[in-house]
C-alpha atoms as a PDB file:
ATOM      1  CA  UNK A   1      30.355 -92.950-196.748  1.00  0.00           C
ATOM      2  CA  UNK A   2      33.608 -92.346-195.479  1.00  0.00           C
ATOM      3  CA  UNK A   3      36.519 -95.308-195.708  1.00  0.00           C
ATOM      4  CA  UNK A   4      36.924 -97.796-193.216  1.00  0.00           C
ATOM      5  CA  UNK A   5      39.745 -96.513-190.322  1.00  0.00           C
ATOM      6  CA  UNK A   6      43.583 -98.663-191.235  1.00  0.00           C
ATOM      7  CA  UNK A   7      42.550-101.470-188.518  1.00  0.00           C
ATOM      8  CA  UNK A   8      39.739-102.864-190.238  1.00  0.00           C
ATOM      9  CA  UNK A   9      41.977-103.427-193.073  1.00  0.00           C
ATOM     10  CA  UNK A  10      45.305-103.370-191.948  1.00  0.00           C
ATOM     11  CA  UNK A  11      47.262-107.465-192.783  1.00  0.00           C
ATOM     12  CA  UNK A  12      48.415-109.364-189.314  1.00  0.00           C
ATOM     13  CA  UNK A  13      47.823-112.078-187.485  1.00  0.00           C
ATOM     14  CA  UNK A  14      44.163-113.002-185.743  1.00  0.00           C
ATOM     15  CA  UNK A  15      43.182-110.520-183.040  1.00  0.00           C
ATOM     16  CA  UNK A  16      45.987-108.008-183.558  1.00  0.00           C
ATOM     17  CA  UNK A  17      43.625-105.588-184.024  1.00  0.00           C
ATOM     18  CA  UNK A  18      40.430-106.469-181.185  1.00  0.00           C
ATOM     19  CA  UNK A  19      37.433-104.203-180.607  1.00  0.00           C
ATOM     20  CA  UNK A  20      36.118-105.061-177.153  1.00  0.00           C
ATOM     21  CA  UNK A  21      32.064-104.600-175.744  1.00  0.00           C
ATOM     22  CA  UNK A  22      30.254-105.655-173.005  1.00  0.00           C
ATOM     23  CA  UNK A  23      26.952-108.270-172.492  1.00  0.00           C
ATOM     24  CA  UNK A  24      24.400-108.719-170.324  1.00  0.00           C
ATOM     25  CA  UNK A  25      23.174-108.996-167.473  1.00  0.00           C
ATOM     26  CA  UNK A  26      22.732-112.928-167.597  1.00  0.00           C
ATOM     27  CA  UNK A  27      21.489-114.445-164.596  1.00  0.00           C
ATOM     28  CA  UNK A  28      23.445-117.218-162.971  1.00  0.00           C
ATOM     29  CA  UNK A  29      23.106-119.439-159.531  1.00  0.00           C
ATOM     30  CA  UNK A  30      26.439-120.426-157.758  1.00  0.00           C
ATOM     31  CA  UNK A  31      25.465-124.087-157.861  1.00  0.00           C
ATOM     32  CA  UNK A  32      22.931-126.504-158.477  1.00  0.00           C
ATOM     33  CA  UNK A  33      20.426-126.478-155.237  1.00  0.00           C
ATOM     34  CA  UNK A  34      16.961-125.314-155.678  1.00  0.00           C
ATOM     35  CA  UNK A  35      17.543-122.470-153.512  1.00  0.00           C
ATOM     36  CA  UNK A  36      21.231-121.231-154.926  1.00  0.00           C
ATOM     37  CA  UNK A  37      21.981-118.028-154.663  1.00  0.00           C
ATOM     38  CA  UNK A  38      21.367-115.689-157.970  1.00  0.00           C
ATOM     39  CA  UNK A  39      23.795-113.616-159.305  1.00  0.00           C
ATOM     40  CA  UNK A  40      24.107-111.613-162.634  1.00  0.00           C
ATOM     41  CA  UNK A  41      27.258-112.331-165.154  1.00  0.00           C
ATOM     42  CA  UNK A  42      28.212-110.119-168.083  1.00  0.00           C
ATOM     43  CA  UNK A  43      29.811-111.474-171.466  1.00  0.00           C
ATOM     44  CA  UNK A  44      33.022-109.857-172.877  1.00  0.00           C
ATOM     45  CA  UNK A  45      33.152-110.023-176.641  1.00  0.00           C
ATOM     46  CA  UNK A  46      36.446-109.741-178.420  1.00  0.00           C
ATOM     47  CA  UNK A  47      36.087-109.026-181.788  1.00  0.00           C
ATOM     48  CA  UNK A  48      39.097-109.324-184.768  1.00  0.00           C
ATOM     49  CA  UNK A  49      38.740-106.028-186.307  1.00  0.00           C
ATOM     50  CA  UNK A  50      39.890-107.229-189.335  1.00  0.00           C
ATOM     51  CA  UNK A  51      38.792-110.606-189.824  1.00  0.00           C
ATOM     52  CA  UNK A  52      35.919-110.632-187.460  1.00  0.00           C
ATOM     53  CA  UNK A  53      36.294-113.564-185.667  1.00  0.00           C
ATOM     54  CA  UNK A  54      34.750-113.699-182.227  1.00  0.00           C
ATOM     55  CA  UNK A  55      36.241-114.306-178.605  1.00  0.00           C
ATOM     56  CA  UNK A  56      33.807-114.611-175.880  1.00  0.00           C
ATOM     57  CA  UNK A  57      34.454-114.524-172.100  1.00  0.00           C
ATOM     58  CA  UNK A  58      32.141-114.570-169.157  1.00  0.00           C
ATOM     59  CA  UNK A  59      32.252-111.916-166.231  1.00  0.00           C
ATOM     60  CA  UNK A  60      31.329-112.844-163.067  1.00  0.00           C
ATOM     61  CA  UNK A  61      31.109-109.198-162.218  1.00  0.00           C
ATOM     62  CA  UNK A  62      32.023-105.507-164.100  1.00  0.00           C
ATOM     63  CA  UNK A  63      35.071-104.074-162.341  1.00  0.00           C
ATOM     64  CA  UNK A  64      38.611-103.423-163.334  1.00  0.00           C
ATOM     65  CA  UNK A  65      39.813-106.349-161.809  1.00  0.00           C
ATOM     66  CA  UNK A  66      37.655-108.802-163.921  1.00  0.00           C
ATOM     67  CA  UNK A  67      38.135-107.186-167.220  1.00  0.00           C
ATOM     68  CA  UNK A  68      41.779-107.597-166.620  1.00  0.00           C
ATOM     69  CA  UNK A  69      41.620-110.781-165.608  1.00  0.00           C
ATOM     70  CA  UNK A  70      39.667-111.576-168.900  1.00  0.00           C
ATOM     71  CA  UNK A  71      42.112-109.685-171.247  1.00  0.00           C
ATOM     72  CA  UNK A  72      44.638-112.093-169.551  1.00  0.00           C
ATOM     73  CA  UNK A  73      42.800-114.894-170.381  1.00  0.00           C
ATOM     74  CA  UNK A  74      41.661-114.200-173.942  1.00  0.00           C
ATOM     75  CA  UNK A  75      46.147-112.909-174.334  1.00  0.00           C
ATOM     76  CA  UNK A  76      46.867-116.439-172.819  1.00  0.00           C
ATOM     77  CA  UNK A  77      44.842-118.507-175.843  1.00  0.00           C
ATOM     78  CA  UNK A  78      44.516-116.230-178.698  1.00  0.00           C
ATOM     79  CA  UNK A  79      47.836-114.276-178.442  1.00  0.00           C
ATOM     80  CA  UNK A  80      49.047-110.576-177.192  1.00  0.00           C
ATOM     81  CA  UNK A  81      46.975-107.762-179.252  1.00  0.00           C
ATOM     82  CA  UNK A  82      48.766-104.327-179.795  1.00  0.00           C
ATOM     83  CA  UNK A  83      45.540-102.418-180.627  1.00  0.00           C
ATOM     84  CA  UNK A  84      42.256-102.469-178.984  1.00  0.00           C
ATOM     85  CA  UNK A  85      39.041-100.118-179.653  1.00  0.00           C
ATOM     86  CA  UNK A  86      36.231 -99.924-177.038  1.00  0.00           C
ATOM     87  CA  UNK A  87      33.249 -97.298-176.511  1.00  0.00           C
ATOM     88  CA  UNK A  88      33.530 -93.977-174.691  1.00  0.00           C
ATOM     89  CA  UNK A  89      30.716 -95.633-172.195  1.00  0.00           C
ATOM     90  CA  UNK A  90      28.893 -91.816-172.375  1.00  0.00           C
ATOM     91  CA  UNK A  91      26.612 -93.537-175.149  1.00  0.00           C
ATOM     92  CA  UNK A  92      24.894 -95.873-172.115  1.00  0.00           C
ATOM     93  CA  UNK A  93      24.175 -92.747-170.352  1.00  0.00           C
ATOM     94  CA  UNK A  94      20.155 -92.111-170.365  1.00  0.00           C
ATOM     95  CA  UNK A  95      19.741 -96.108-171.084  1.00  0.00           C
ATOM     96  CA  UNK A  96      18.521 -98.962-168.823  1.00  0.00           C
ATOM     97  CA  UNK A  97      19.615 -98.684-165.315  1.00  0.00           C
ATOM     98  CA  UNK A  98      21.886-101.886-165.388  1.00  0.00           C
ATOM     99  CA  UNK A  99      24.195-100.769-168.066  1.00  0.00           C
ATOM    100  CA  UNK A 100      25.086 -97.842-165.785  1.00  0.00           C
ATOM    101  CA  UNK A 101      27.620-100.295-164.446  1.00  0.00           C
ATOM    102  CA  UNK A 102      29.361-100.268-167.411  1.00  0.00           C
ATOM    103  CA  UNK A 103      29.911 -96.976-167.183  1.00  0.00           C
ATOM    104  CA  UNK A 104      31.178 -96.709-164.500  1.00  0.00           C
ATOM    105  CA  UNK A 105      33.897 -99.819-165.819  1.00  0.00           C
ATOM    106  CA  UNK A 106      34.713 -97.882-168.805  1.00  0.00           C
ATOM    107  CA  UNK A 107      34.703 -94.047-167.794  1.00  0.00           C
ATOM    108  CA  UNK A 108      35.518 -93.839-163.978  1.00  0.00           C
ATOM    109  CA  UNK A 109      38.494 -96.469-163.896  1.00  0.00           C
ATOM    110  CA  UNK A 110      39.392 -95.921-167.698  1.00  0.00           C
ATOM    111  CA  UNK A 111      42.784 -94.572-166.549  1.00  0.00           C
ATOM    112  CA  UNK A 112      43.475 -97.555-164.497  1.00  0.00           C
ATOM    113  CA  UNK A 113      42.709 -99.828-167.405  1.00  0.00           C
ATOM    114  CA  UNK A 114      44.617 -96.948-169.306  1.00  0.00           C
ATOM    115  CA  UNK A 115      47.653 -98.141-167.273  1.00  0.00           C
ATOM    116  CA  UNK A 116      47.797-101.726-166.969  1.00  0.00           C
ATOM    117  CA  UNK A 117      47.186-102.125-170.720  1.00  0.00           C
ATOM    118  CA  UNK A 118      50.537 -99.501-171.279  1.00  0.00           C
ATOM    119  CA  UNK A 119      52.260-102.089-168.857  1.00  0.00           C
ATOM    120  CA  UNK A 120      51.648-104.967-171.249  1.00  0.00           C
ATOM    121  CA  UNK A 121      52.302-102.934-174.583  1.00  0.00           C
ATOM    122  CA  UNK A 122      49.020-102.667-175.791  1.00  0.00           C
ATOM    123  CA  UNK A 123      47.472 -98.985-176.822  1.00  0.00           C
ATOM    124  CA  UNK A 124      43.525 -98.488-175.887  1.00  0.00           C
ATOM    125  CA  UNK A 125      41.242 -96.028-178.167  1.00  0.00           C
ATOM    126  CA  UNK A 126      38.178 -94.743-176.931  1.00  0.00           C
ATOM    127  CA  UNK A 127      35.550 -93.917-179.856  1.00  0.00           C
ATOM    128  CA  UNK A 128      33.672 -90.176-179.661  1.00  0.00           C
ATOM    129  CA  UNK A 129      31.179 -89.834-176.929  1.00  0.00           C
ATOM    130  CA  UNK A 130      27.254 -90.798-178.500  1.00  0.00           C
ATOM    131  CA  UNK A 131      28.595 -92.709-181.385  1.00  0.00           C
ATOM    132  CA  UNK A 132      28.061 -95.977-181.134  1.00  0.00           C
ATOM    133  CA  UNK A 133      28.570 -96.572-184.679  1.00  0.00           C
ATOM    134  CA  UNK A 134      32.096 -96.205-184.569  1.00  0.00           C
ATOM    135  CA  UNK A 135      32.334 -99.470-183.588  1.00  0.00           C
ATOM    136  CA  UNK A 136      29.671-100.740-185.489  1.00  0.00           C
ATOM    137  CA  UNK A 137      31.630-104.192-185.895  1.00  0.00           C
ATOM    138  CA  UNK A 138      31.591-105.159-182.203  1.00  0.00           C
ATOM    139  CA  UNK A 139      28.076-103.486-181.574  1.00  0.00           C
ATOM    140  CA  UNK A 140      26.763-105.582-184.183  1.00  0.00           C
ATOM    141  CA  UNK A 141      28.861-109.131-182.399  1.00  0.00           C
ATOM    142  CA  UNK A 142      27.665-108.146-178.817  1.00  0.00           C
ATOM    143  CA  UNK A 143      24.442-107.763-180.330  1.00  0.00           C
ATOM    144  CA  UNK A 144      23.929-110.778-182.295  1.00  0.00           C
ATOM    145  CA  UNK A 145      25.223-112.937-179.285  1.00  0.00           C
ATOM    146  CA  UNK A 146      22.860-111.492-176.622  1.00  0.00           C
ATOM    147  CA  UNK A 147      19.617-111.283-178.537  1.00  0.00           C
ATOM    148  CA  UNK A 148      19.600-114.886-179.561  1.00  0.00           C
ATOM    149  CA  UNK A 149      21.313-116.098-176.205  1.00  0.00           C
ATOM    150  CA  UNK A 150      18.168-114.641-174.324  1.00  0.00           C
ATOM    151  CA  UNK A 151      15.716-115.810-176.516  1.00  0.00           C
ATOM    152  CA  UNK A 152      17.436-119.520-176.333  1.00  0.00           C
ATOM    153  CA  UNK A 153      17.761-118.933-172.587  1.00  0.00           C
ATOM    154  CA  UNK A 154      14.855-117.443-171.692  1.00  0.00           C
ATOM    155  CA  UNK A 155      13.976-117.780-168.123  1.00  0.00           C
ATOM    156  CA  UNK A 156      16.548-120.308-167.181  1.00  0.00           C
ATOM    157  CA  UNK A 157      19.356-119.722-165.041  1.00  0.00           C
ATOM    158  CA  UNK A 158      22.211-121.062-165.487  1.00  0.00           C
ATOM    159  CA  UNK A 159      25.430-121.933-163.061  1.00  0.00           C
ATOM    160  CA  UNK A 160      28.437-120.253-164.085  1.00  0.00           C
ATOM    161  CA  UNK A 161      30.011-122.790-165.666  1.00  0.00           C
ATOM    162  CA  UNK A 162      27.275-124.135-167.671  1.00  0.00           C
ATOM    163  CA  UNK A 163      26.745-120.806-169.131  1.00  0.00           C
ATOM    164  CA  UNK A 164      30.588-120.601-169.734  1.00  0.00           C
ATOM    165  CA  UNK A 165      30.176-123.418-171.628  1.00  0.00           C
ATOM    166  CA  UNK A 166      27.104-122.922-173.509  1.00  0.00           C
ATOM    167  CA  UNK A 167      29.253-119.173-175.001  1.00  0.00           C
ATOM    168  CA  UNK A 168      32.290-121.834-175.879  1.00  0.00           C
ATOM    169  CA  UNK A 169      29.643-123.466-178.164  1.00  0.00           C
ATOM    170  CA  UNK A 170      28.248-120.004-179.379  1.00  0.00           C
ATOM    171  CA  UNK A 171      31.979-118.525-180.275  1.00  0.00           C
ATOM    172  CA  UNK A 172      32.527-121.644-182.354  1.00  0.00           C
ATOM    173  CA  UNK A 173      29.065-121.459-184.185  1.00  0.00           C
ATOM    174  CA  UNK A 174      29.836-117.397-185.139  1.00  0.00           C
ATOM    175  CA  UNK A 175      32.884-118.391-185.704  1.00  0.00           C
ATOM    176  CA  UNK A 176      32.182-121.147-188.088  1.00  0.00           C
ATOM    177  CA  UNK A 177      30.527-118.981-190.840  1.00  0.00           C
ATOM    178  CA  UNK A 178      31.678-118.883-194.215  1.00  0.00           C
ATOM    179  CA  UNK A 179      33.599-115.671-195.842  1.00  0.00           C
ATOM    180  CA  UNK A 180      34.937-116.386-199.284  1.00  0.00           C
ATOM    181  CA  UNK A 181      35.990-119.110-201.366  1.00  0.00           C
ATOM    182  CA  UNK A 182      39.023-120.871-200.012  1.00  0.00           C
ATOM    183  CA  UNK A 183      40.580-121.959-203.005  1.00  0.00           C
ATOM    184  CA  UNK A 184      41.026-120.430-206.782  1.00  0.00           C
ATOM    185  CA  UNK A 185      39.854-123.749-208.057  1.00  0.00           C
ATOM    186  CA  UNK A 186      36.693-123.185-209.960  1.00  0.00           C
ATOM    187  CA  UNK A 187      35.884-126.821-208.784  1.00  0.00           C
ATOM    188  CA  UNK A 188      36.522-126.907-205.537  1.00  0.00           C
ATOM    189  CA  UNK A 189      33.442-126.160-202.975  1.00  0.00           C
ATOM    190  CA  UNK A 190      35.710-125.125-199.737  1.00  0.00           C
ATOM    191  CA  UNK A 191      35.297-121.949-198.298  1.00  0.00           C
ATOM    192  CA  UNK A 192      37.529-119.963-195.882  1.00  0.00           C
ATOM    193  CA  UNK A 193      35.936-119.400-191.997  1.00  0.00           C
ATOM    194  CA  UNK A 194      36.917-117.300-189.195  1.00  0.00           C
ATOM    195  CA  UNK A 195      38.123-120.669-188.029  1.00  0.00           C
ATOM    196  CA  UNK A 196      41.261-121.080-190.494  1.00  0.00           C
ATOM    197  CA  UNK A 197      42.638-117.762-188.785  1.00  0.00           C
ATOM    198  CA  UNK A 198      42.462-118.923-185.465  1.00  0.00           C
ATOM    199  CA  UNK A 199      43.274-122.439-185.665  1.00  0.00           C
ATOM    200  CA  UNK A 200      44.031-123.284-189.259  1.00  0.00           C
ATOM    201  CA  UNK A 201      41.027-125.396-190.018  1.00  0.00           C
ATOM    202  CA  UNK A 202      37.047-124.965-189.991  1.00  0.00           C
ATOM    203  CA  UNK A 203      35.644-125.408-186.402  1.00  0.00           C
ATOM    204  CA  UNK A 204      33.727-128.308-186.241  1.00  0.00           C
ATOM    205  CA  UNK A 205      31.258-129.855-183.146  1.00  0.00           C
ATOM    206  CA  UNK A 206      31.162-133.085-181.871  1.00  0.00           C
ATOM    207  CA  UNK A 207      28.322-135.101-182.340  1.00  0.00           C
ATOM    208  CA  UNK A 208      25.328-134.851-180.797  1.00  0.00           C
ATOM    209  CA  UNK A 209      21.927-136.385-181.102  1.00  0.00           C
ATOM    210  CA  UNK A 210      19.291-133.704-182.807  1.00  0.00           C
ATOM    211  CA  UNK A 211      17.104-131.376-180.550  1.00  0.00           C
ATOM    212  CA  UNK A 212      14.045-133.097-180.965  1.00  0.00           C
ATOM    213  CA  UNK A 213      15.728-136.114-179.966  1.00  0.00           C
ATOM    214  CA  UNK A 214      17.040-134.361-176.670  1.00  0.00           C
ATOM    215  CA  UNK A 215      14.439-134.622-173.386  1.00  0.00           C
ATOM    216  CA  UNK A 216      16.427-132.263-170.994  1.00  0.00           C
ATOM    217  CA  UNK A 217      16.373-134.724-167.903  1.00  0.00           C
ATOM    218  CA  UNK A 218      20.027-134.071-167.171  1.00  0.00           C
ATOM    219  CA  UNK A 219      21.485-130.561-166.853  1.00  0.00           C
ATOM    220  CA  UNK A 220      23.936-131.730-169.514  1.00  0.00           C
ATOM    221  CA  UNK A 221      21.020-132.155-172.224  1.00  0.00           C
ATOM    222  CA  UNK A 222      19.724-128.966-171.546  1.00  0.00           C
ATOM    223  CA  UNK A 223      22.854-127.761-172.354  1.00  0.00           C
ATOM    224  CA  UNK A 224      22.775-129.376-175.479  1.00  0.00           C
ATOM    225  CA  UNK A 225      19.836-127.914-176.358  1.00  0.00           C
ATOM    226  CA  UNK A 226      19.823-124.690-175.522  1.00  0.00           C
ATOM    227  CA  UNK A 227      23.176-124.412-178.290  1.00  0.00           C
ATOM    228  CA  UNK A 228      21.513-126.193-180.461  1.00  0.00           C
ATOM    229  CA  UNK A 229      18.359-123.841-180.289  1.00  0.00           C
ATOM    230  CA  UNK A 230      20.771-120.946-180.722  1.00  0.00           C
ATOM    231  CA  UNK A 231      22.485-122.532-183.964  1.00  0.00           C
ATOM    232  CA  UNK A 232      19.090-123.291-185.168  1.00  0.00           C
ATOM    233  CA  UNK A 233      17.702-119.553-184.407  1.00  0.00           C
ATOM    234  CA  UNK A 234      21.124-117.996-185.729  1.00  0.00           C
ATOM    235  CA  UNK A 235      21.997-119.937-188.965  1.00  0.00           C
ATOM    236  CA  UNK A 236      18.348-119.150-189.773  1.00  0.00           C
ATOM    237  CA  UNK A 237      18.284-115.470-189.295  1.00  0.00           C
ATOM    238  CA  UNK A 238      21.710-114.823-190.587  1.00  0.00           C
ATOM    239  CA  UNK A 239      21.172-116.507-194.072  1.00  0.00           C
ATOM    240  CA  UNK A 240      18.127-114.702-194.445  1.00  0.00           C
ATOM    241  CA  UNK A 241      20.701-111.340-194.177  1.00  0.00           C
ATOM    242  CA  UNK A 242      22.418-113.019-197.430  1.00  0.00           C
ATOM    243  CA  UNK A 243      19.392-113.358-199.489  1.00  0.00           C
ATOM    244  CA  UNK A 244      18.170-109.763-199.139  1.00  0.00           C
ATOM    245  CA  UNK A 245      16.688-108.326-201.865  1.00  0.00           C
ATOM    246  CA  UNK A 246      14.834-105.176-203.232  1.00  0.00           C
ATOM    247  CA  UNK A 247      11.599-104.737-205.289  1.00  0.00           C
ATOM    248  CA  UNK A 248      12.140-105.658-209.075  1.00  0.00           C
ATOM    249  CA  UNK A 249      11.189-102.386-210.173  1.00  0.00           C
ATOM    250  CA  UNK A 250      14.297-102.089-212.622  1.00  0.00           C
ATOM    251  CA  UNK A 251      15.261-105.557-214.188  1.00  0.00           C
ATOM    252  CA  UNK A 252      18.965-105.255-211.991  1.00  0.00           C
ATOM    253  CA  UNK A 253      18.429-107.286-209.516  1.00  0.00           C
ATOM    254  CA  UNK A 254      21.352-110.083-209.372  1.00  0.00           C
ATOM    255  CA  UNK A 255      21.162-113.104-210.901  1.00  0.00           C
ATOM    256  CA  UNK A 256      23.148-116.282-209.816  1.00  0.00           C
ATOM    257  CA  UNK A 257      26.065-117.019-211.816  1.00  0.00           C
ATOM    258  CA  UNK A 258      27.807-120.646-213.457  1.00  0.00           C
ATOM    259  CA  UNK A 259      30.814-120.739-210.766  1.00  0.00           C
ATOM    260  CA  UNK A 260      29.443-118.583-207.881  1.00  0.00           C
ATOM    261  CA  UNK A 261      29.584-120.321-204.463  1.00  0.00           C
ATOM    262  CA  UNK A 262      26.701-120.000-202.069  1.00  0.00           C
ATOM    263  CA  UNK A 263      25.255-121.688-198.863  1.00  0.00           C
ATOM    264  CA  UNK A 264      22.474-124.107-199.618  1.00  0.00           C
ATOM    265  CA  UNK A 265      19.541-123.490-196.761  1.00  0.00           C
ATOM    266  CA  UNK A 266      18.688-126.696-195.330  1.00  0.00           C
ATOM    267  CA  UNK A 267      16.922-127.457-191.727  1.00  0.00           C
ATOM    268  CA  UNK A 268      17.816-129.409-189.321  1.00  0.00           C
ATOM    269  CA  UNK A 269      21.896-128.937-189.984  1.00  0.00           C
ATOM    270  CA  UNK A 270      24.038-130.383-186.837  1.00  0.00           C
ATOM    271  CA  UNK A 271      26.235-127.115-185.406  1.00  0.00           C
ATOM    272  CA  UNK A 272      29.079-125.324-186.962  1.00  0.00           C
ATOM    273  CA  UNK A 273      27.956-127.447-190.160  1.00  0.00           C
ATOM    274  CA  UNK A 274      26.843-125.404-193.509  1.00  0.00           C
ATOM    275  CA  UNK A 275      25.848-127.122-196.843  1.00  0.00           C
ATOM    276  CA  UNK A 276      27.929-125.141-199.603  1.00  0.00           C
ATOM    277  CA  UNK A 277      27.738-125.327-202.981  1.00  0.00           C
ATOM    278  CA  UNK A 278      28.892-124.425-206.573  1.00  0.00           C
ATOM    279  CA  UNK A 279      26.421-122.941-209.355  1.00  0.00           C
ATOM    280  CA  UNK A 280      27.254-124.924-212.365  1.00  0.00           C
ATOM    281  CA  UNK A 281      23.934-125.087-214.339  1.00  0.00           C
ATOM    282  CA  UNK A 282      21.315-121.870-214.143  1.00  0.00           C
ATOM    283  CA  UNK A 283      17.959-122.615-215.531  1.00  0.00           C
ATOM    284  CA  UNK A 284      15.668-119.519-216.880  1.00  0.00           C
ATOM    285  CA  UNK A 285      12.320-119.487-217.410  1.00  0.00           C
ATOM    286  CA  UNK A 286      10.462-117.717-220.057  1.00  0.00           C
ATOM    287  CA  UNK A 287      10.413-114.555-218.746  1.00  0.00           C
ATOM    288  CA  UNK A 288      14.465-114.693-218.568  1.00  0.00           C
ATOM    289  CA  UNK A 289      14.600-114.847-214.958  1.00  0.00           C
ATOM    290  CA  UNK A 290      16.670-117.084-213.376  1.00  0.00           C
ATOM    291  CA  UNK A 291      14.843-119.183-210.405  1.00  0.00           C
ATOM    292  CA  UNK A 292      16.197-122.322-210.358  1.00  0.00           C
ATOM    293  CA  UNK A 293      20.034-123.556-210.366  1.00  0.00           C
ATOM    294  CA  UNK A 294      22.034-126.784-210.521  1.00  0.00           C
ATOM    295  CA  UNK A 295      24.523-126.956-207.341  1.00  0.00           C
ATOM    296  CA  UNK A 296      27.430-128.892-207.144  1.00  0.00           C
ATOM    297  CA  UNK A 297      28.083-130.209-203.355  1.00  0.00           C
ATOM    298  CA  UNK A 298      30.265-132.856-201.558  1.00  0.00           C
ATOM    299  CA  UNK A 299      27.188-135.423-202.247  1.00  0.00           C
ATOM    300  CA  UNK A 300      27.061-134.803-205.674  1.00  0.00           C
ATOM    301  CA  UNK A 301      24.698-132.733-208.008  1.00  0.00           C
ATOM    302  CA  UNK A 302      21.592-131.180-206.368  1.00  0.00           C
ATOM    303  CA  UNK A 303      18.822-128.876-207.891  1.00  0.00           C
ATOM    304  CA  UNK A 304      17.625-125.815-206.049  1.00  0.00           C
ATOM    305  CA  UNK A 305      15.072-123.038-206.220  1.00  0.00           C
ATOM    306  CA  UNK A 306      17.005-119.596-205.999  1.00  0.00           C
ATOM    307  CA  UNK A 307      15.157-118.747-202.544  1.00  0.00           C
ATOM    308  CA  UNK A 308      16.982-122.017-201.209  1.00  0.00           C
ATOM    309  CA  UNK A 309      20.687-120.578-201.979  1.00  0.00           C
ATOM    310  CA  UNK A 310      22.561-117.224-200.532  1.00  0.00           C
ATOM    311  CA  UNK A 311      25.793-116.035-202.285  1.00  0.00           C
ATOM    312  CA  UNK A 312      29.093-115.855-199.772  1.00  0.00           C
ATOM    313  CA  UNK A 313      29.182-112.674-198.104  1.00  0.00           C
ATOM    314  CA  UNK A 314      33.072-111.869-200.085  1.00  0.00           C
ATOM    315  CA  UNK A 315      32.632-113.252-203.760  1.00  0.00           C
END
């Protein structure tokens, strides 16, 4: 396996470095009436190549004018970029019909994107033709955002500003996951997010009553709990990528360690909220193997099974 290129690993600020892909089609109704007009809308992920935190914006169509218009929003809150990677667009060829029009957004007006982003000092890289895993990082973001927003979604449609806001949510919840440990403390339990680059200080939610609590009567509520499904879904599925492990053919499997921080799998968490913890007691059992630990949290001591507890993605 080759190295990674210098802008996954270059230092800089948040977003100097943004891999850009496209979403969608989601549908969405111009207003509230029983009879609105449907539409589709596209999301535009912007992806830190370094520190992978997440920018979302919503496209009301794909054409030159409302990618720009995007890029000027997401330079307006997050800062100006000098480097951003995209696909070639050749790799949708032979897919479903609808992603033809990004296609025709990334190949047939690439030199008029070409030009605008020269005019604001920004340089544009198109990846090979058929090789989508050259930008595996902002394949894998798109990805993760669509596949759970449809299954949250499902056959709901959405105005354009409740979906707007529902992907405000989402950025904050992919955002929210922990990296590393944030301090050199052996004591301390803090971890570092996406969040600290982009605003200094974990992204938290405001509080909301639980989704089995929530009876969507107002369109407001069923905003609630479609994010709510999607933290729910997500936090689930993505822990579960943590804990992987392979058959104990060879006794080398890894064991947890006294001072190792991990995330503590709980249900029913509120958003953008993860229960972390310290290993500061292992217990083996006779056999040597390790499958049940003594955390310390924020609450105080708790005792887990191993299968309850997923190591930080950077130790």
């Amino acid at each position: 396996m080759g190295n990674l290129p210098p802008c996954r690993s270059q230092q800089g600020y948040c977003f100097q470095q943004v891999g850009i892909d496209f979403g969608g089609p989601f549908l969405i109704k111009e207003n509230r009436r029983r009879n609105a007009r449907v539409s589709k809308a596209y999301i535009c992920l912007f992806i830190c190549l370094s520190v992978k935190a997440v920018h979302l914006e919503l496209l009301s169509e794909l054409s030159t004018e409302a990618f720009l218009a995007a890029l000027d929003r997401f330079v307006s809150r997050r800062g100006i970029c000098q480097h951003i990677v995209t696909d070639c667009g050749t790799n949708f060829v032979g897919a479903k019909r609808y992603l033809e029009e990004m296609v025709k957004l990334l190949i047939d007006k690439k030199q008029d994107i070409s030009d605008q982003l020269t005019s604001r000092g920004i340089s544009w890289k198109l990846n090979p033709p058929s090789a989508p895993h050259f930008g595996g990082i902002f394949e894998s973001g798109i990805k993760c955002t669509k596949y759970y927003l449809k299954r949250v979604i499902g056959s709901q449609v959405l105005t354009f500003e409740e979906l707007t806001t529902v992907l405000t949510k989402v950025e904050a919840m992919l955002n929210s996951r922990p990296i590393c440990q944030l301090s050199s403390d052996p004591g301390e339990v803090d971890v570092l997010t996406a969040g600290h680059f982009i605003i200094g200080r974990p992204l938290v939610a405001l509080p909301e009553p639980s989704v089995e609590d929530i009876n969507p009567r107002t369109r407001w509520q069923l905003l609630q709990k479609l994010s709510q499904s999607f933290w729910r879904i997500w936090q689930n599925d993505y822990l579960h990528t943590l804990q992987q492990k392979v058959k104990w053919f060879k006794d080398d499997h890894k064991h947890p360690n006294i001072g190792q921080h991990v995330s503590i799998i709980e249900p029913n968490l509120p958003p953008n909220e993860w229960r972390l913890g310290l290993v500061v007691q292992i217990h083996p059992g006779k056999d040597n193997i390790i499958r049940v630990v003594t955390l310390k949290t924020k609450r105080g001591l708790l005792t887990r099974p191993v299968v309850k507890v997923c190591p930080l993605p950077l130790d």
